[in-house]
N, C-alpha and C. Protein backbone atom coordinates (compact mmCIF):
# COMPACT_ATOMS: atom_id res chain seq x y z
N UNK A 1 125.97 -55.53 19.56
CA UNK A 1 126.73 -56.74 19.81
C UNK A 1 127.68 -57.04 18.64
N UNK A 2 127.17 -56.20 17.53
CA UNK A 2 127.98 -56.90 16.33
C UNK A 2 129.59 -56.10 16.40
N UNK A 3 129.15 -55.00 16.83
CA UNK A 3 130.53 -54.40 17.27
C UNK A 3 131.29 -54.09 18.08
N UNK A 4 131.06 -55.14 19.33
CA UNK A 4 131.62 -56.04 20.36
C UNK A 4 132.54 -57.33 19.89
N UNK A 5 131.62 -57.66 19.14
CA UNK A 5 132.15 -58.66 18.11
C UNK A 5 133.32 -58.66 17.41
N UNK A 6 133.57 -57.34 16.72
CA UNK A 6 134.56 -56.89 15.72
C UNK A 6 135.75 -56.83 16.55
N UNK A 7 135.75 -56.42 17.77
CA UNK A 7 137.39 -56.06 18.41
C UNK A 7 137.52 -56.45 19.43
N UNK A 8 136.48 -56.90 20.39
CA UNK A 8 136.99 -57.59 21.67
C UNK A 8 137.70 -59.11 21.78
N UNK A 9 137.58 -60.10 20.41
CA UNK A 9 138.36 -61.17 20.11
C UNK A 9 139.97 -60.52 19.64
N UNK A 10 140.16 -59.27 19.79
CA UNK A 10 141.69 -58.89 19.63
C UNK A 10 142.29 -59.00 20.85
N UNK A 11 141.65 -59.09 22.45
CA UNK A 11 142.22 -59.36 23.47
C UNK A 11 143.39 -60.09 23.62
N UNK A 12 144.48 -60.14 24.00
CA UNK A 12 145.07 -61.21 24.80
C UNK A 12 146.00 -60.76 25.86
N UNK A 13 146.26 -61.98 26.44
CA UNK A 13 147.54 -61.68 27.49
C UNK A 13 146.56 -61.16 28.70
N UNK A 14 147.05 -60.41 29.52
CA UNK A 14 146.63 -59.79 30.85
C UNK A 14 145.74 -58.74 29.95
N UNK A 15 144.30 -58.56 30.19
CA UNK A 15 143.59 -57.94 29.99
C UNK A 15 142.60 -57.47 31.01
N UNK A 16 142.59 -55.63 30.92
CA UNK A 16 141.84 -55.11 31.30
C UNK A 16 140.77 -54.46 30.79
N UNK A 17 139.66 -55.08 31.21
CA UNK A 17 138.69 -53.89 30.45
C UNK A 17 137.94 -52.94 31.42
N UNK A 18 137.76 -51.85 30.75
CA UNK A 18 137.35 -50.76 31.55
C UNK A 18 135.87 -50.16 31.37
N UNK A 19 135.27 -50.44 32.36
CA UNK A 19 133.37 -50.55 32.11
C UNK A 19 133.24 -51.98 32.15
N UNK A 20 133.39 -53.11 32.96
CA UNK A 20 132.98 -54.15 32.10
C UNK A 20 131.10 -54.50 32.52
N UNK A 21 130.56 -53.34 32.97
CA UNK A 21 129.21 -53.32 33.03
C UNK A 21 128.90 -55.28 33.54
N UNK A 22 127.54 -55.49 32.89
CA UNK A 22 127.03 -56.63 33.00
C UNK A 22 127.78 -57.97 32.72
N UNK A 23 128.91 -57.63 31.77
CA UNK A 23 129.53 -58.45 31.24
C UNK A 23 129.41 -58.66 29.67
N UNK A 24 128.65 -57.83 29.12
CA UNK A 24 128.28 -58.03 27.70
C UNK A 24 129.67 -58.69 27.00
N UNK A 25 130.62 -57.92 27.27
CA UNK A 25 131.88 -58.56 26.20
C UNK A 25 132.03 -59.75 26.46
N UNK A 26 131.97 -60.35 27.53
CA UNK A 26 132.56 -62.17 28.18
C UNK A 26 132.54 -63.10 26.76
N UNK A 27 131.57 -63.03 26.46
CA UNK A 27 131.19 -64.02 25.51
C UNK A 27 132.53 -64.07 24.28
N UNK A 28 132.65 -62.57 23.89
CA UNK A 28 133.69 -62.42 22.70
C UNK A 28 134.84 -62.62 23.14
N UNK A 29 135.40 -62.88 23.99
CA UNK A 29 137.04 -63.14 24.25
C UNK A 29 137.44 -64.53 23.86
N UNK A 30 138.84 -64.11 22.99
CA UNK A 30 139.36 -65.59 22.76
C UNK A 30 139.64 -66.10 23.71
N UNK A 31 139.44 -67.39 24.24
CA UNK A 31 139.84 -68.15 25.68
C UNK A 31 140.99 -68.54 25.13
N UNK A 32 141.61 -68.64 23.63
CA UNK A 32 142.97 -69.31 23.60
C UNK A 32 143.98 -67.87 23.58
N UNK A 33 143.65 -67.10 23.67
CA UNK A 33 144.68 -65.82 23.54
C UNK A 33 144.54 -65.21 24.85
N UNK A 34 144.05 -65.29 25.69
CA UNK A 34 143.24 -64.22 26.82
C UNK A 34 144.09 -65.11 28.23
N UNK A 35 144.70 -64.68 29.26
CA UNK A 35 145.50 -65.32 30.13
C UNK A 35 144.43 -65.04 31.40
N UNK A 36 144.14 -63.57 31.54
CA UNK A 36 143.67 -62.96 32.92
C UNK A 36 142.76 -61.57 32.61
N UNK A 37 141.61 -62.00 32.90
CA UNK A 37 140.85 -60.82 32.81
C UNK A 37 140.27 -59.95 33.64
N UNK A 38 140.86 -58.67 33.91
CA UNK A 38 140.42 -57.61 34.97
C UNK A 38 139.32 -56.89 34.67
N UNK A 39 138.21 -56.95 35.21
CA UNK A 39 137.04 -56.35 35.06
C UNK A 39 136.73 -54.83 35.64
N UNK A 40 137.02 -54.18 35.06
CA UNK A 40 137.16 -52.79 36.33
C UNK A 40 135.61 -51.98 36.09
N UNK A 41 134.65 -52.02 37.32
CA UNK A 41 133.52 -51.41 37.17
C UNK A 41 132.94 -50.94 38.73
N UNK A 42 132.81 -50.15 38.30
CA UNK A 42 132.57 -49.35 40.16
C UNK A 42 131.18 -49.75 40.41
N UNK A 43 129.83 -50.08 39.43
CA UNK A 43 128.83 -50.52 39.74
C UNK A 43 128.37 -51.87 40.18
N UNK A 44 128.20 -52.15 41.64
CA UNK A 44 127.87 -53.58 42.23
C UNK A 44 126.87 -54.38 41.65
N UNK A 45 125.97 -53.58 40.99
CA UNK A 45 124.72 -54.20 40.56
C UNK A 45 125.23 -54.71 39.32
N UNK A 46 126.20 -53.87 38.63
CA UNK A 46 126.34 -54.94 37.41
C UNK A 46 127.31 -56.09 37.69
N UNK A 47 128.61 -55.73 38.33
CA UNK A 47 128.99 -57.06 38.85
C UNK A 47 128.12 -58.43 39.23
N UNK A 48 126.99 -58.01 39.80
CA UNK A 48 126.06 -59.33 39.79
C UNK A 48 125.80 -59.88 38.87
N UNK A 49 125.32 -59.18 37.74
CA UNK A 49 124.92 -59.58 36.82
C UNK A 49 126.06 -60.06 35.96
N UNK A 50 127.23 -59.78 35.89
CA UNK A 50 128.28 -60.43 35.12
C UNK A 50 128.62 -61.35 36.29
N UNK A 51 128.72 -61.66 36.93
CA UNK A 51 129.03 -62.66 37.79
C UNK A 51 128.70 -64.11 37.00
N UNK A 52 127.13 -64.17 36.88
CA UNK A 52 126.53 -65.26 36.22
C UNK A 52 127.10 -65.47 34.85
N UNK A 53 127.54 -64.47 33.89
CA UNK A 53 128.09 -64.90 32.44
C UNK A 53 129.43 -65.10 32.94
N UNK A 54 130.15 -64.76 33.63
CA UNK A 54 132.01 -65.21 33.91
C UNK A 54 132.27 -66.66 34.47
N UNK A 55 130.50 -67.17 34.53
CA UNK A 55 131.16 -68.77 35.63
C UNK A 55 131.29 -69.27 34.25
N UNK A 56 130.82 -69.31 33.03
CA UNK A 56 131.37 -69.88 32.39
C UNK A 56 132.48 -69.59 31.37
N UNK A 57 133.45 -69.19 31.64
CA UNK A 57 134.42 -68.54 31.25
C UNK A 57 135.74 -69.19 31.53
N UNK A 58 136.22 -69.69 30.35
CA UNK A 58 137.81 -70.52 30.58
C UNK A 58 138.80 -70.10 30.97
N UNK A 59 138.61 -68.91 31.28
CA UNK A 59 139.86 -67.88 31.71
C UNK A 59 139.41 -66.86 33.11
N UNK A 60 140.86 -66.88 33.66
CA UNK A 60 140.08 -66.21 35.21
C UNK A 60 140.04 -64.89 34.99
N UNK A 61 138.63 -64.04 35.64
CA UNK A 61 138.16 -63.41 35.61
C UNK A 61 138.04 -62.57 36.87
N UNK A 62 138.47 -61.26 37.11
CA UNK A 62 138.88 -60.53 38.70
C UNK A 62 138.10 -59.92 38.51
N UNK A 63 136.71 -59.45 39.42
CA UNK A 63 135.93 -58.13 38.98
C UNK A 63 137.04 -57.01 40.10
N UNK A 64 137.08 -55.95 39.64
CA UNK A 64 137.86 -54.72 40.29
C UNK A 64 136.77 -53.76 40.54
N UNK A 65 136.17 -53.30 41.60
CA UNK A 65 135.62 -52.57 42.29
C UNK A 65 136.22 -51.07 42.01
N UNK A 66 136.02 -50.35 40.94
CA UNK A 66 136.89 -49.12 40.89
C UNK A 66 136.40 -48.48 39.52
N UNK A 67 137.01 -47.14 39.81
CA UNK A 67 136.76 -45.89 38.64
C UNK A 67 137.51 -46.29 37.74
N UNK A 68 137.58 -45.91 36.59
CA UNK A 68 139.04 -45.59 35.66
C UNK A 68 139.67 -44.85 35.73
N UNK A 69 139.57 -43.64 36.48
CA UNK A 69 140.36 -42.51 36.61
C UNK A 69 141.23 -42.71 37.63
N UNK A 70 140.93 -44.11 38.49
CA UNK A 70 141.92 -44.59 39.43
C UNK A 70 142.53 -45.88 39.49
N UNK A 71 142.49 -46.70 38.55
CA UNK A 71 142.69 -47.89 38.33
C UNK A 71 143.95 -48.25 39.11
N UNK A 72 143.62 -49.65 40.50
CA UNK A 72 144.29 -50.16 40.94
C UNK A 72 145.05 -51.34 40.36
N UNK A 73 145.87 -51.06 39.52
CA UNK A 73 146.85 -52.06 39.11
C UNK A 73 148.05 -51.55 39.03
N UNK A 74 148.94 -52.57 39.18
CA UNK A 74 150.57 -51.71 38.92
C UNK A 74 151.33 -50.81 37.30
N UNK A 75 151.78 -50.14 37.37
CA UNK A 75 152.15 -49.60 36.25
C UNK A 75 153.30 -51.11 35.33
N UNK A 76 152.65 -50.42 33.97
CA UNK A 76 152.91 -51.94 32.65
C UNK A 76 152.54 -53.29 33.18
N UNK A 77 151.34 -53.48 33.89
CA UNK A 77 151.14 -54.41 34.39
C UNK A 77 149.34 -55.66 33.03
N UNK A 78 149.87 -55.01 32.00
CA UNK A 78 148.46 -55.30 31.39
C UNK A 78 148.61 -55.50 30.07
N UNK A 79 148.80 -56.38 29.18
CA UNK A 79 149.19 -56.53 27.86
C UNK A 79 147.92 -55.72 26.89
N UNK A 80 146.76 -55.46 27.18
CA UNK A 80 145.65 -55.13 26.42
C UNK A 80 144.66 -54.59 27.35
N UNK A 81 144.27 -53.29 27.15
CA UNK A 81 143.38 -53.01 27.24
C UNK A 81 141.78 -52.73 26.76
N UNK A 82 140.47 -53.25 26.94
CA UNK A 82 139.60 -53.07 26.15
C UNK A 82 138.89 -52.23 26.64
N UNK A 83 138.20 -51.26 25.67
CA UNK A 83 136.81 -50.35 26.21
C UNK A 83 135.58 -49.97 24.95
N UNK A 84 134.94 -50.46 25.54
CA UNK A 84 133.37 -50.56 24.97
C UNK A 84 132.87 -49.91 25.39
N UNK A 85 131.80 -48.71 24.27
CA UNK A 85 130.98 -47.81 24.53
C UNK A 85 130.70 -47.39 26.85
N UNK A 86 132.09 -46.87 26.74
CA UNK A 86 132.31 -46.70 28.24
C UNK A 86 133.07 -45.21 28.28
N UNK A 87 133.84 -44.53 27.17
CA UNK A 87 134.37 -43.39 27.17
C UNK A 87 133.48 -42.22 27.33
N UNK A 88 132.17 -42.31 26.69
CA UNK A 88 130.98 -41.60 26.50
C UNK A 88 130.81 -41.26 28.31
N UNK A 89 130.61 -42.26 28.97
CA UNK A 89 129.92 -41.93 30.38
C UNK A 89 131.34 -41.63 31.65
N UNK A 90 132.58 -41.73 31.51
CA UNK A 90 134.25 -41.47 32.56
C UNK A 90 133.27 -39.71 32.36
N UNK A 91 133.53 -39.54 33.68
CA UNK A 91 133.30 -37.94 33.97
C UNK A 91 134.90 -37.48 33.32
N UNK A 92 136.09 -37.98 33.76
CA UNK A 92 137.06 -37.30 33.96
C UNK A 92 138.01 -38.35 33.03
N UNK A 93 137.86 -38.24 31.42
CA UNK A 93 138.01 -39.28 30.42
C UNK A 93 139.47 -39.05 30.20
N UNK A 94 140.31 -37.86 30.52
CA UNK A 94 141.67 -37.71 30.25
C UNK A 94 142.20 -38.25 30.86
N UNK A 95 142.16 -38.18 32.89
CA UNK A 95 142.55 -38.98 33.40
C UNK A 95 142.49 -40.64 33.56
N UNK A 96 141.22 -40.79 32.80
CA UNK A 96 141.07 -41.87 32.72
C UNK A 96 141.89 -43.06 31.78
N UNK A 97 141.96 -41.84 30.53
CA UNK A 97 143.41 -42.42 29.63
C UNK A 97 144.69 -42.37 30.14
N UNK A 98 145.01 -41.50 30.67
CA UNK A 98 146.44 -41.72 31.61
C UNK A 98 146.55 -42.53 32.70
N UNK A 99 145.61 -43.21 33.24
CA UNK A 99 145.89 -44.10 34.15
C UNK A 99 145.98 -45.29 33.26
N UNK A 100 145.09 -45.61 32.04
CA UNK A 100 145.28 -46.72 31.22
C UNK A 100 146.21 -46.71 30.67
N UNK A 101 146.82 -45.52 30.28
CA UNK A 101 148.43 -45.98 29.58
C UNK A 101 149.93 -46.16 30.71
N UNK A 102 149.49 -45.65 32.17
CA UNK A 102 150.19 -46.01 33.05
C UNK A 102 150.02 -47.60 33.46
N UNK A 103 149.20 -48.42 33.49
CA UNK A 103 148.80 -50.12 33.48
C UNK A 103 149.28 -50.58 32.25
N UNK A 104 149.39 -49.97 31.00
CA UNK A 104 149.33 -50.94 29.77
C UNK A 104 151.12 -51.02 29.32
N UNK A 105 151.09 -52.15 29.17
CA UNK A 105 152.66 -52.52 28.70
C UNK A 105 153.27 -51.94 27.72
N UNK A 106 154.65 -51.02 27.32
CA UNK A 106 155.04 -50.39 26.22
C UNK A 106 155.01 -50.94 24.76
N UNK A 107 154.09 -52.31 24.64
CA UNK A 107 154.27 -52.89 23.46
C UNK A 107 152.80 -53.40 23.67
N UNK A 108 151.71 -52.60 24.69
CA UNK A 108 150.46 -53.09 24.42
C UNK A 108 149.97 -52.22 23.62
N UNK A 109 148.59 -52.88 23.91
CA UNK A 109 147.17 -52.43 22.92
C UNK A 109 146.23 -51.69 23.63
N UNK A 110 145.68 -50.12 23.46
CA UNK A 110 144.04 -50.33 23.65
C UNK A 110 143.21 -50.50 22.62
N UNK A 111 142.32 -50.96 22.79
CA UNK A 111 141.10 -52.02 21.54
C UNK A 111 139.85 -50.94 22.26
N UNK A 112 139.23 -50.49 21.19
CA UNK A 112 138.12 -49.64 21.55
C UNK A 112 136.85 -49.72 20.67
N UNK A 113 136.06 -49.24 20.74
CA UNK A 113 134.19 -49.43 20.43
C UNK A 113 133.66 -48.43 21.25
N UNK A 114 133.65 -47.24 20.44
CA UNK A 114 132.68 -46.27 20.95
C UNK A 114 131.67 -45.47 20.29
N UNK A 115 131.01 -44.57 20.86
CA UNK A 115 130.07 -43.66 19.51
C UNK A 115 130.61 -42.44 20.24
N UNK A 116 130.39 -41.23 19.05
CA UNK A 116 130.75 -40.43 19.57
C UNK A 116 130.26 -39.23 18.32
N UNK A 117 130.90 -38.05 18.49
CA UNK A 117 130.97 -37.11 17.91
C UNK A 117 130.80 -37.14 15.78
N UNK A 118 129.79 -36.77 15.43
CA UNK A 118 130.06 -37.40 14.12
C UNK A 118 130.53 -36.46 13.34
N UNK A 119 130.73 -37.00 12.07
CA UNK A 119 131.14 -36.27 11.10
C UNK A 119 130.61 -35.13 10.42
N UNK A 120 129.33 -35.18 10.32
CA UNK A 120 128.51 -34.61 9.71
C UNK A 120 127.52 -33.32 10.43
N UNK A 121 127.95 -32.08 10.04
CA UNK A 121 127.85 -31.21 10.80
C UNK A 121 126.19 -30.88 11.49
N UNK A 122 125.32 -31.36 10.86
CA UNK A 122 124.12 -31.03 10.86
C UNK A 122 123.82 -32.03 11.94
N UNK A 123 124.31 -33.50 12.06
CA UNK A 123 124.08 -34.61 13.12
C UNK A 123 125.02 -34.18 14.82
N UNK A 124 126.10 -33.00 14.35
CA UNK A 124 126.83 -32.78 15.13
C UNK A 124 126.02 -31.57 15.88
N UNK A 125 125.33 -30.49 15.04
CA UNK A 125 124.38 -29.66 15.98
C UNK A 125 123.23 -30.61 16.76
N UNK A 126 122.91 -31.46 16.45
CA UNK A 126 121.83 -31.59 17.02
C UNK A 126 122.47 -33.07 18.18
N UNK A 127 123.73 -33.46 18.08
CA UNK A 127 124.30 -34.05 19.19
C UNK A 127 124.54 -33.08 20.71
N UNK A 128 124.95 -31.76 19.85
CA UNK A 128 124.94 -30.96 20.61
C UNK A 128 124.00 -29.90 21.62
N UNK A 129 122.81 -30.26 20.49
CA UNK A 129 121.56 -29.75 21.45
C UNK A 129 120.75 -30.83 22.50
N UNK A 130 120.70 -31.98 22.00
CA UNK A 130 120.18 -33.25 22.99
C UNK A 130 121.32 -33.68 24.18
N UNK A 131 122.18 -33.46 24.02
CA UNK A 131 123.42 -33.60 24.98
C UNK A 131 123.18 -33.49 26.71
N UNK A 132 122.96 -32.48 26.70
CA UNK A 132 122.40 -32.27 28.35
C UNK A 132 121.21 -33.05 28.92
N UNK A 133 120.65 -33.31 28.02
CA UNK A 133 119.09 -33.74 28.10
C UNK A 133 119.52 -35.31 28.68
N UNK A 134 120.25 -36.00 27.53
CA UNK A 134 120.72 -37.33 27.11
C UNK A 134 121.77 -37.84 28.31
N UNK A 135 122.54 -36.39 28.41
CA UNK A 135 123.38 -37.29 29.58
C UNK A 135 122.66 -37.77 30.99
N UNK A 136 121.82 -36.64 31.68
CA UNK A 136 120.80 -36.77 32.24
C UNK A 136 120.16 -37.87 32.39
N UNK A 137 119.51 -38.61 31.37
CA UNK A 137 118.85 -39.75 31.11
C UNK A 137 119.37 -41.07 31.24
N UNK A 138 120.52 -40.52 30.49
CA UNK A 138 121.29 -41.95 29.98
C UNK A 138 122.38 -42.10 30.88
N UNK A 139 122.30 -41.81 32.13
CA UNK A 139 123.70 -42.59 33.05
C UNK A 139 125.32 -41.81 32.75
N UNK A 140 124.90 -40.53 32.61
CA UNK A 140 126.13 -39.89 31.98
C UNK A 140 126.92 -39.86 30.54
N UNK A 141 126.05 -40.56 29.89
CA UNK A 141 126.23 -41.04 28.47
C UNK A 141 126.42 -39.42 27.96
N UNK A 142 127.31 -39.31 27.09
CA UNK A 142 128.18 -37.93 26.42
C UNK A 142 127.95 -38.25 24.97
N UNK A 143 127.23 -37.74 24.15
CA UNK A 143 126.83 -38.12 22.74
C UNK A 143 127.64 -37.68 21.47
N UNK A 144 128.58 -36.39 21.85
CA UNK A 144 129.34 -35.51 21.39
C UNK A 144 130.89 -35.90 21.36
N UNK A 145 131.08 -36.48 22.06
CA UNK A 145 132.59 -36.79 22.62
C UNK A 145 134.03 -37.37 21.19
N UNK A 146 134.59 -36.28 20.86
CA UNK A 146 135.19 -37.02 20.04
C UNK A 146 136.23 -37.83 20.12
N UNK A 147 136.23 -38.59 19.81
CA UNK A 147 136.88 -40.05 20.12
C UNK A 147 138.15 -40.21 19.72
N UNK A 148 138.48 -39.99 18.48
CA UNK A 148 139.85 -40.12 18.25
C UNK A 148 140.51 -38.91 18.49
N UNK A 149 140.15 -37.60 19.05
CA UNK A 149 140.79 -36.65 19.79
C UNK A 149 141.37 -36.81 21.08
N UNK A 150 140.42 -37.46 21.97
CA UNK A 150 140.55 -37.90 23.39
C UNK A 150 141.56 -38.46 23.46
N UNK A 151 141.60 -39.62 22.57
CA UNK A 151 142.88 -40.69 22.29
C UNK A 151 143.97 -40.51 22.28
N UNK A 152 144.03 -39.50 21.16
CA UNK A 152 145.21 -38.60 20.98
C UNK A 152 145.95 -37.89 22.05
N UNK A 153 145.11 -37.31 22.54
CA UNK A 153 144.97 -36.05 24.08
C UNK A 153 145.80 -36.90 25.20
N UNK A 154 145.45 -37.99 25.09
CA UNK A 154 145.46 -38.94 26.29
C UNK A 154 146.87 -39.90 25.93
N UNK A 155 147.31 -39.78 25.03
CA UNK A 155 149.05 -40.02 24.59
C UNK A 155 148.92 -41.32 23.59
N UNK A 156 147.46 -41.51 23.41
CA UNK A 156 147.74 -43.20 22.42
C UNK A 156 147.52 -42.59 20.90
N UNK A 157 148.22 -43.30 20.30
CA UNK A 157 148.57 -43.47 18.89
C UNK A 157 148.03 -44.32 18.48
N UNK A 158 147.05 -43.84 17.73
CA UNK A 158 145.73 -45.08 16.86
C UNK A 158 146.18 -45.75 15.48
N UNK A 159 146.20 -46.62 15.70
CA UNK A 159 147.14 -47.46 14.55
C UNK A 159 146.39 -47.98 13.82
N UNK A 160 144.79 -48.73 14.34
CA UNK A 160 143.48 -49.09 13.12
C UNK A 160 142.28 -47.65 13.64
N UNK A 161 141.43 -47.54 12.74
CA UNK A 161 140.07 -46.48 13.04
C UNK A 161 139.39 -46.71 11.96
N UNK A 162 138.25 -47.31 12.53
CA UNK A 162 137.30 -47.15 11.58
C UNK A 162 136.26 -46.78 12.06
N UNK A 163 135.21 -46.57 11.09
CA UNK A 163 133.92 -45.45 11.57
C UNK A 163 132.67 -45.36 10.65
N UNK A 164 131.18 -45.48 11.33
CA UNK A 164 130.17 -45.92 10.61
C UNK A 164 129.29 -45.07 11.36
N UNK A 165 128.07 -45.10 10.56
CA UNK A 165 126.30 -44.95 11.68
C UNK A 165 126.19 -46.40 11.67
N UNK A 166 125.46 -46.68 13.12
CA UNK A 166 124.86 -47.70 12.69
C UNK A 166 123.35 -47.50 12.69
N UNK A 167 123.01 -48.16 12.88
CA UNK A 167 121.31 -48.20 12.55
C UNK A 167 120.90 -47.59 13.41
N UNK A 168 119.68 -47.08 13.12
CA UNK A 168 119.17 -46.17 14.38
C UNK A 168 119.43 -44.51 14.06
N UNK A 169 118.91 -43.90 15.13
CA UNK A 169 118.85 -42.57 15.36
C UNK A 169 120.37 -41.94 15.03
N UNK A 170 120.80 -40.68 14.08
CA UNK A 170 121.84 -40.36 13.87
C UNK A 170 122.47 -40.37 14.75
N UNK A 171 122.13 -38.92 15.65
CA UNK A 171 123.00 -38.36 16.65
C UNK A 171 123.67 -39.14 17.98
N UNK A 172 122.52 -40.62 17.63
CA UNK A 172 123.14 -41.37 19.05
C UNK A 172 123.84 -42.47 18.42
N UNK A 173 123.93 -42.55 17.15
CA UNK A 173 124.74 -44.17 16.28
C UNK A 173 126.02 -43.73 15.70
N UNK A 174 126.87 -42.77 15.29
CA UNK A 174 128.16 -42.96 15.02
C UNK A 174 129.10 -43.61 15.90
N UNK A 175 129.70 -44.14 15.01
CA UNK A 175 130.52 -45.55 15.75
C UNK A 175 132.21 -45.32 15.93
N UNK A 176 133.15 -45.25 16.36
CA UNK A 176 134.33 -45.63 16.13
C UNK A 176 134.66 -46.77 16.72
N UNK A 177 135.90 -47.25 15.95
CA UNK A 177 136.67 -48.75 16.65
C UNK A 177 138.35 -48.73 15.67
N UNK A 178 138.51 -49.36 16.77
CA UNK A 178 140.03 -49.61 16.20
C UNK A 178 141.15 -50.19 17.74
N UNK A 179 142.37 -49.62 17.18
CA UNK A 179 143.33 -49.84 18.34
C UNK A 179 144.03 -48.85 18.25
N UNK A 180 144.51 -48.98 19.27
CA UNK A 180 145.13 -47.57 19.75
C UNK A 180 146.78 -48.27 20.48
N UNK A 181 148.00 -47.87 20.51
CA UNK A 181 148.99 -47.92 21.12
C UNK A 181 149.70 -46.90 22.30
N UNK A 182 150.27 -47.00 23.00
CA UNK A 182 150.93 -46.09 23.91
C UNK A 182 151.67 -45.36 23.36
């Protein structure tokens, strides 16, 4: 939560976030910067459950029934995009960045929070041996995935990055965050 914390109050304007699962982020959005928030999550069950945290929410809130690799919105239609530990589990994460930079405005933002691929080669073999096991388990969760490559791959230009373990088990706690541009 603490690093939900760190970048999802960078929102504003027409915002989409992509995964918005249960709703975990709701809480962190500035209501004075934030106009319209698109929720894009193909899982119904979590829509329920964010349902209940968005009634109290000062700003209107659309849940979007959909993949990321197909995101129904119009092209430059989105001042900011957010994504939280959600890149890990997109089967098809390239397309998934090209549809987000086809929605996001030529002078927007994506704002990101993910774990991924670490630095350290010895945490990186053994990301690589639990991997199959983990995705399996964990809902498609990708433990390996490097993050500011994808980014790159996917046409955005990362303008903040920063990067930690956090607590916990190596191979599943390296962190990135930052923003990213079109």
């Amino acid at each position: 939560m603490r690093q939900r914390e760190k970048v999802v109050p960078l929102a504003g304007g027409r915002v989409l976030e992509i995964g918005a699962g249960s709703g975990l982020n709701l809480p962190f959005y500035d209501a004075e910067k934030v106009d319209h928030l698109f929720a894009l999550e193909p899982s119904a069950e979590m829509w329920a459950i964010a349902e209940e945290r968005q009634s109290t929410m000062k700003f209107s809130v659309e849940f979007m029934p959909a993949f990321a690799e197909d995101i129904p919105l119009q092209p430059a239609s989105v001042d900011t995009i957010v994504v939280t530990y959600s890149l890990c589990t997109i089967p098809e994460a390239g397309q998934a960045l090209e549809e987000m930079r086809r929605v996001l405005r030529k002078d927007g933002q994506l704002i990101f929070c993910e774990h991924g691929l670490a630095p350290d080669e010895n945490i990186r073999k053994w990301q690589d041996r639990i991997n199959p096991t983990w995705k399996r388990i964990g809902g498609g969760c990708n433990l390996n995935r490097d993050i500011p490559k994808l980014l790159t791959e996917g046409g955005f230009k990362i303008r903040d990055l920063e990067t930690m373990y956090l607590p916990g088990l190596k191979p599943m706690s390296f962190n990135y965050w930052g923003v990213a541009k079109s």
